[in-house]
Protein backbone atom coordinates (compact mmCIF):
# COMPACT_ATOMS: atom_id res chain seq x y z
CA UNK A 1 170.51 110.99 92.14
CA UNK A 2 168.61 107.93 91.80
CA UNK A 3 169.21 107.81 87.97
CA UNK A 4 173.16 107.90 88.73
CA UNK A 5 172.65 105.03 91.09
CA UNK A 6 170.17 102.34 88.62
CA UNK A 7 172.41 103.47 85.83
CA UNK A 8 176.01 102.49 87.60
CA UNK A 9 174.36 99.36 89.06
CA UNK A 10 173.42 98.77 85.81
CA UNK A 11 176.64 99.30 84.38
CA UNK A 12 178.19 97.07 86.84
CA UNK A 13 176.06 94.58 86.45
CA UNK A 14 176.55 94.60 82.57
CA UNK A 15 180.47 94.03 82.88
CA UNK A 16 179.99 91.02 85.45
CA UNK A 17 177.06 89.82 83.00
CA UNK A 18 179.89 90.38 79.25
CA UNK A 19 182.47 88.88 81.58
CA UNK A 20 180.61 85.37 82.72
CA UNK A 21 178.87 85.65 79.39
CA UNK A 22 179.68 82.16 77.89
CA UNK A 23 178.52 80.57 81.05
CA UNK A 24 176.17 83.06 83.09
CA UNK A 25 175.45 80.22 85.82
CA UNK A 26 173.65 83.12 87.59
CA UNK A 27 171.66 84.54 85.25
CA UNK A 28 173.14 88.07 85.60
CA UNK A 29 171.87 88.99 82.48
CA UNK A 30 168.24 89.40 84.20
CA UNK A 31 169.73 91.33 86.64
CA UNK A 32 171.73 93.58 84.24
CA UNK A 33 168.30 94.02 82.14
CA UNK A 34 166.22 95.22 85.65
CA UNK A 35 168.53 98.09 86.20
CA UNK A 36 168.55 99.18 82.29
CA UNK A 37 164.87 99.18 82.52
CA UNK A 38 165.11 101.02 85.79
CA UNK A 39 167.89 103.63 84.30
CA UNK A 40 165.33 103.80 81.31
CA UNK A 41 162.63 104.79 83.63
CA UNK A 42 164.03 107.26 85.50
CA UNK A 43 165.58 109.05 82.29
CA UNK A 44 162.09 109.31 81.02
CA UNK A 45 160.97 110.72 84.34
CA UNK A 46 163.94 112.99 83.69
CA UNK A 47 162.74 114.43 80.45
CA UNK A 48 158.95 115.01 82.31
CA UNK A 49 160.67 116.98 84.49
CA UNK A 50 162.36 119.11 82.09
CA UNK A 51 159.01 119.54 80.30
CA UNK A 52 157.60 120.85 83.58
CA UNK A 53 160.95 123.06 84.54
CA UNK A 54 161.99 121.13 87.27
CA UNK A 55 165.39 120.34 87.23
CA UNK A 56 166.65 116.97 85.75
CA UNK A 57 168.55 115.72 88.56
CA UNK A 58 167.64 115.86 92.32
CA UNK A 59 170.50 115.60 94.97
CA UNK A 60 168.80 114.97 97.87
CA UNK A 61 169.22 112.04 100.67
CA UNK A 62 165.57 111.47 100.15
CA UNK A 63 166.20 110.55 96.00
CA UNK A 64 169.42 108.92 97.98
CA UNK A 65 167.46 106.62 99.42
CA UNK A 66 165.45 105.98 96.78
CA UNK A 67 167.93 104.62 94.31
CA UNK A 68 169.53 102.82 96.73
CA UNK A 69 166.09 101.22 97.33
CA UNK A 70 165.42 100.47 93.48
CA UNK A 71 168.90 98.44 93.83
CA UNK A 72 168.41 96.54 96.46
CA UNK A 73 164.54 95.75 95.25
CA UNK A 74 166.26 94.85 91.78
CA UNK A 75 168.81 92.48 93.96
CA UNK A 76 165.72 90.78 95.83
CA UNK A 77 163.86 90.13 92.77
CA UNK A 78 166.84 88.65 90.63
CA UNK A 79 167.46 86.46 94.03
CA UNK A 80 163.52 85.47 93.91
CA UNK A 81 163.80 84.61 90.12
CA UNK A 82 166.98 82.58 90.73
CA UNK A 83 165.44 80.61 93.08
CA UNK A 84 161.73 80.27 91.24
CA UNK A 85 164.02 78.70 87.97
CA UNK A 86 166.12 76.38 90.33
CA UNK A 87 168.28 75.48 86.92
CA UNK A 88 170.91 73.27 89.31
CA UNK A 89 171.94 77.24 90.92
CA UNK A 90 173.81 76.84 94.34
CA UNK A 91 173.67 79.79 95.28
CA UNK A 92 174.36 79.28 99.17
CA UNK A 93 176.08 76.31 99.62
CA UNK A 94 178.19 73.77 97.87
């Protein structure tokens, strides 16, 4: 489950990244890279557990919660990096 989750957040995040492409005042296309990296990650984990005859996806809450963690720890770290470059970014106020 947590591959589906890191691979449609990275999805998303691609479109909103090819849609402000010209400008990207956010830098979206950092974000859009940690959730392909994550999506590539988690495929390869997929494959080692194909090799060991585990099943390739999981559906549990606890894999759940663990994509949903991976996004939001993407989300903090993009926020961290946005404010670490300070390129003129107002993020929270005018």
């Amino acid at each position: 489950m947590y591959l589906l989750i890191t691979f449609f957040a990275a999805i998303i995040a691609t479109i909103v990244w090819y849609i402000q492409m010209p400008k990207d005042p956010y830098k979206v296309g950092t974000l859009s890279f940690i959730y392909w990296g994550a999506s590539l990650m988690w495929l390869v984990d997929g494959f080692f557990c194909i090799a060991e005859g585990e099943p390739f996806l999981e559906m549990s809450s606890k894999d759940t919660l663990l994509g949903f963690t991976v996004v939001i720890c993407g989300l903090i770290a993009w926020v961290i990096t946005l404010f670490i470059k300070g390129d003129k970014i107002k993020l929270f106020y005018k």
